[in-house]
Protein backbone atom coordinates (compact mmCIF):
# COMPACT_ATOMS: atom_id res chain seq x y z
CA UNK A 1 0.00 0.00 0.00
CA UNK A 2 2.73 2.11 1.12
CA UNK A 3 4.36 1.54 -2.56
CA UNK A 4 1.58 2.48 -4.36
CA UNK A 5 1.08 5.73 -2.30
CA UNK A 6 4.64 6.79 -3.43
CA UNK A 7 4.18 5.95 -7.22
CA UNK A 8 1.26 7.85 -6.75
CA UNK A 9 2.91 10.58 -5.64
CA UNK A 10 6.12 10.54 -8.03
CA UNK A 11 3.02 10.57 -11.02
CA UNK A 12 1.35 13.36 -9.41
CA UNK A 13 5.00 15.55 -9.21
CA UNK A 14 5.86 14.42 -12.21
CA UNK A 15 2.25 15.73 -14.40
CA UNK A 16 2.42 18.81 -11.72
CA UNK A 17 6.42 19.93 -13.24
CA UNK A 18 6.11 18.72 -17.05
CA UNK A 19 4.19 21.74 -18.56
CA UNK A 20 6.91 23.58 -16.53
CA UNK A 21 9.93 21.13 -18.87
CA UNK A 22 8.17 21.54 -21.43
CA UNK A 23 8.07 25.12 -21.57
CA UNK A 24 12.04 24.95 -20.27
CA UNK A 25 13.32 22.99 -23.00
CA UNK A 26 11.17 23.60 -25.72
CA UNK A 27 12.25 27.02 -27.13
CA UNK A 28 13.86 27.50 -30.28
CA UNK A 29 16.27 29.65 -30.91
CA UNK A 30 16.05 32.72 -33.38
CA UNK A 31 16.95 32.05 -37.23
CA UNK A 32 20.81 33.18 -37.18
CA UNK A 33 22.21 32.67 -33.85
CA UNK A 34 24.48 29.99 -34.43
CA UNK A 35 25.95 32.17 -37.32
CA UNK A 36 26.39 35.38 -34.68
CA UNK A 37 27.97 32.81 -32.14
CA UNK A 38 30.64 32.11 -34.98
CA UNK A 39 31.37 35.65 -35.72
CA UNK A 40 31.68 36.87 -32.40
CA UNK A 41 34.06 34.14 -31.57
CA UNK A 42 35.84 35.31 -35.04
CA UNK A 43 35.76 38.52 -34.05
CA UNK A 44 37.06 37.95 -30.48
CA UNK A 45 39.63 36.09 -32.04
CA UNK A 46 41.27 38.62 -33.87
CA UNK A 47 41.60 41.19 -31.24
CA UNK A 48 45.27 42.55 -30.77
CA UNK A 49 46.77 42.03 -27.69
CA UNK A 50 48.82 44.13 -25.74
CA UNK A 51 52.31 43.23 -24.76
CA UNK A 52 52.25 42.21 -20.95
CA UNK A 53 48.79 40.23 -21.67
CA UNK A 54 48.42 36.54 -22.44
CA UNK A 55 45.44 33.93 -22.42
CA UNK A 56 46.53 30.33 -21.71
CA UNK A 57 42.88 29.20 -22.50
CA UNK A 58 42.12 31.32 -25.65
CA UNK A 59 38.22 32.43 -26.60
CA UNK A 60 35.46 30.63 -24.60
CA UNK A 61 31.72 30.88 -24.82
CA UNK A 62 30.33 33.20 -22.59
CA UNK A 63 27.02 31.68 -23.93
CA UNK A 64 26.25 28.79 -25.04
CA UNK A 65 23.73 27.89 -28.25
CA UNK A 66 22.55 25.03 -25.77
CA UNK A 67 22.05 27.43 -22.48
CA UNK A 68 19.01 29.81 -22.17
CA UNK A 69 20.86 33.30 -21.75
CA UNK A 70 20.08 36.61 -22.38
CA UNK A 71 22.62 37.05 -24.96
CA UNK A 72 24.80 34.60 -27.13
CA UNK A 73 28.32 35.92 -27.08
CA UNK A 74 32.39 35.01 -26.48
CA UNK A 75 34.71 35.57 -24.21
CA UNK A 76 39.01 35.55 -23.22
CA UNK A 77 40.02 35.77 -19.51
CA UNK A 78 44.27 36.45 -19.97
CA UNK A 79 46.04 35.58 -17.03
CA UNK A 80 46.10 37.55 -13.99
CA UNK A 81 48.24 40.75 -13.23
CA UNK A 82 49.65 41.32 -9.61
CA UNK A 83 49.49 45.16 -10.16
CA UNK A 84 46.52 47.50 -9.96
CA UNK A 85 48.25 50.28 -12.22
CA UNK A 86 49.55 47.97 -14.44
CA UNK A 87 46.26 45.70 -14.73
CA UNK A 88 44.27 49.09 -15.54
CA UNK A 89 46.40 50.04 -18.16
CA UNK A 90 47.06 46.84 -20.07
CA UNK A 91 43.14 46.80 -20.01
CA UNK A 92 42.83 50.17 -21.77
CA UNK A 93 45.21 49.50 -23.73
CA UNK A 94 43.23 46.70 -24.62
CA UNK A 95 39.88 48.34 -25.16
CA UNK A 96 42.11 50.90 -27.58
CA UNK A 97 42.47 47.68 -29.91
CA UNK A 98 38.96 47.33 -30.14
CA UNK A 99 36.43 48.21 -33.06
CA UNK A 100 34.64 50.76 -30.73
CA UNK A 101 33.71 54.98 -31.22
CA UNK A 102 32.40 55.15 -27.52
CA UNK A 103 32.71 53.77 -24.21
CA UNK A 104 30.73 53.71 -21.00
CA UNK A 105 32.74 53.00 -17.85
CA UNK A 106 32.78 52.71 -13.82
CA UNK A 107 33.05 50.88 -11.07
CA UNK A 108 30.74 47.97 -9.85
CA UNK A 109 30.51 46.40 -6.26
CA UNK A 110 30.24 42.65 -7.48
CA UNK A 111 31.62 41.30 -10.57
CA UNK A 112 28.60 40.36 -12.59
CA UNK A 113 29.00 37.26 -15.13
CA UNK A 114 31.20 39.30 -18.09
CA UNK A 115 28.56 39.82 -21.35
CA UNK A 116 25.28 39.35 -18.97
CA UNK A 117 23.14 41.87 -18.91
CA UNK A 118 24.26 43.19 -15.35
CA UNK A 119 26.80 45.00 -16.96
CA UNK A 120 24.33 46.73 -18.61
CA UNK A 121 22.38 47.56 -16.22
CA UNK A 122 24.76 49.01 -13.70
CA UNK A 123 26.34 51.27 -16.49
CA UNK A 124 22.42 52.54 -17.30
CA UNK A 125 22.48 56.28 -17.43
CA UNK A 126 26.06 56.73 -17.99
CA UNK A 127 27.17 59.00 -20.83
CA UNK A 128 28.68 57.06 -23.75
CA UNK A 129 32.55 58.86 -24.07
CA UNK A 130 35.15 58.88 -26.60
CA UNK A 131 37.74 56.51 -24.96
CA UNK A 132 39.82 58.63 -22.62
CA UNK A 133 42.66 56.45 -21.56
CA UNK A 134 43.79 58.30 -18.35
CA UNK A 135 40.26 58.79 -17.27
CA UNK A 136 39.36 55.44 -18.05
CA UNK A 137 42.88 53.95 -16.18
CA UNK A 138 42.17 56.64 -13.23
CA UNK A 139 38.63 55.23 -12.24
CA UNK A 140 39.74 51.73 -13.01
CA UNK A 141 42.79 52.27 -10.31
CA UNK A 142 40.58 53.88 -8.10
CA UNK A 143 37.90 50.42 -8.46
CA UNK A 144 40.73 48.40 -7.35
CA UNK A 145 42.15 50.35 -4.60
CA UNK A 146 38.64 50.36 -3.04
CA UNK A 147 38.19 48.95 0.49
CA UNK A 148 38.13 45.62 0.00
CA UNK A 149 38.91 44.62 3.55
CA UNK A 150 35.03 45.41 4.92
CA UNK A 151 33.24 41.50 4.67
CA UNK A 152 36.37 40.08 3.13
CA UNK A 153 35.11 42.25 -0.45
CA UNK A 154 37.84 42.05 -2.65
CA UNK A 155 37.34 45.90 -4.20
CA UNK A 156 35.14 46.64 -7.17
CA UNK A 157 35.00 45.60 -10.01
CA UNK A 158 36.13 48.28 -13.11
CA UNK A 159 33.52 47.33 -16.25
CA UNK A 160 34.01 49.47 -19.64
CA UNK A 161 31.42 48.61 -22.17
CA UNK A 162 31.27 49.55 -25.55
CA UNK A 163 29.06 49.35 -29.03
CA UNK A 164 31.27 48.00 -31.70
CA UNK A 165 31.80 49.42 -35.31
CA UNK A 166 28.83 47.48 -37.44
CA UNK A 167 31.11 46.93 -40.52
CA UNK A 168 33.70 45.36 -37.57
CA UNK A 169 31.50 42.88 -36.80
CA UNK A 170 28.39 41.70 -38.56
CA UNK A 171 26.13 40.94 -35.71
CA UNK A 172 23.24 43.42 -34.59
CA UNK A 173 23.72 45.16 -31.57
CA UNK A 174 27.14 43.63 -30.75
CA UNK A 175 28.93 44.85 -27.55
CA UNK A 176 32.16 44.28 -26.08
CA UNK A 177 31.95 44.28 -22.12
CA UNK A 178 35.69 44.36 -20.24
CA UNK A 179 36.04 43.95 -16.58
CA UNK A 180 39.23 44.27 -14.52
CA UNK A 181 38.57 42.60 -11.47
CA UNK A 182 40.31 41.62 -8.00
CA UNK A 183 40.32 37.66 -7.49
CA UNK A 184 42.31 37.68 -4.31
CA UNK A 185 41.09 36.96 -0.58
CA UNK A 186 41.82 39.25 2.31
CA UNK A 187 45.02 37.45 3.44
CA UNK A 188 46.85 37.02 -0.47
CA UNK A 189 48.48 39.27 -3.05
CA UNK A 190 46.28 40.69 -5.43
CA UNK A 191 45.46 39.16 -8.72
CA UNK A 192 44.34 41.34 -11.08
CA UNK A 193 41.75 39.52 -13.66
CA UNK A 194 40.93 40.96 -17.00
CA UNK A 195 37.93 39.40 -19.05
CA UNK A 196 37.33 40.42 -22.61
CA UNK A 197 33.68 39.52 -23.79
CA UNK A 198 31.98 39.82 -27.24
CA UNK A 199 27.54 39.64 -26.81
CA UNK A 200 25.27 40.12 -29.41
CA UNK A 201 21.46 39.84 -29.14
CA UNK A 202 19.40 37.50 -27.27
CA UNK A 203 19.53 33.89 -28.53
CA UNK A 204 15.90 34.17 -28.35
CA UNK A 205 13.34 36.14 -29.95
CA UNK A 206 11.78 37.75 -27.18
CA UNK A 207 15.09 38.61 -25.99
């Protein structure tokens, strides 16, 4: 009796969360995503690197075709720098490789995922700039130097995010989001990571 009370109940769960699976798993992505996922990564790819920056891992997605994300999009993490001035200006001199009139930049309290849309969001409102490189290094500096003892916070996080040039990269509304960020506890040197991330539009339609 006691068996057929729990395959009752296991049915009853299982009826109660499919329409929810269903929904889940059953949305299609938009006509043309896989080809934007290919020419971000291209894109990404291409990107001249400054001297003083390396990536052992090379581009990554920061998206996945299979994964239901906001945005589709690629991304490079290079290895970590144990220097905030340095870090800050191996990252501009970064974003001055890119494909990109105008920038938006500041300072974050928590990293969000590089290419989501909370990097977005927390830049909403902020005047798109011509790069200025030692206003750009200056508030990145001042990100990491931030008092990162209070609840073992390891600083802010420095985000610049950008609208690239559409004849750079053929994908609508493509972006490129870079984030200097502290990855060190309280009691070790810093390390000083820099993430590099192409997005383009949502991988749905909706999106």
């Amino acid at each position: 009796m006691r068996a057929d009370r729990a395959h009752r109940a296991i049915l009853v769960a299982v009826l109660l969360l499919s329409p929810a699976l269903t929904t889940a798993c059953g949305r299609e992505g938009r006509e043309g995503a896989a080809g934007d996922q290919v020419a971000l990564r291209e894109a990404l790819s291409s990107v001249a690197v400054p001297k003083g920056l390396a990536s052992t891992d090379g581009v990554s997605l920061a998206c996945g075709l299979n994964t239901d994300c906001a945005e589709i999009g690629s991304s490079i993490t290079y290895e970590p720098v144990r220097d905030n001035l340095a870090a800050c200006k191996a990252a501009v001199a970064l974003h001055g490789s890119l494909p990109a009139q105008t920038v938006r930049w500041g300072a974050v309290k928590s990293a969000p995922f590089p290419g989501s849309e909370a990097d977005h969001e927390v830049l909403t409102g902020v005047a798109a700039l011509r790069p200025s490189p030692a206003g750009m290094t200056k508030a990145c500096v001042n990100a990491l130097d931030a008092d990162w003892t209070r609840a073992g916070n390891a600083g802010e996080t420095f985000v610049m995010l950008s609208d690239l040039l559409p004849n750079a990269v053929p994908v609508k509304s493509a972006k490129a989001v870079l984030t200097v960020e502290n990855h060190h506890m309280v009691e070790t040197p810093a390390d000083i990571v820099i993430t590099l991330t192409y997005t383009g539009p949502g991988l749905y339609p909706e999106d």
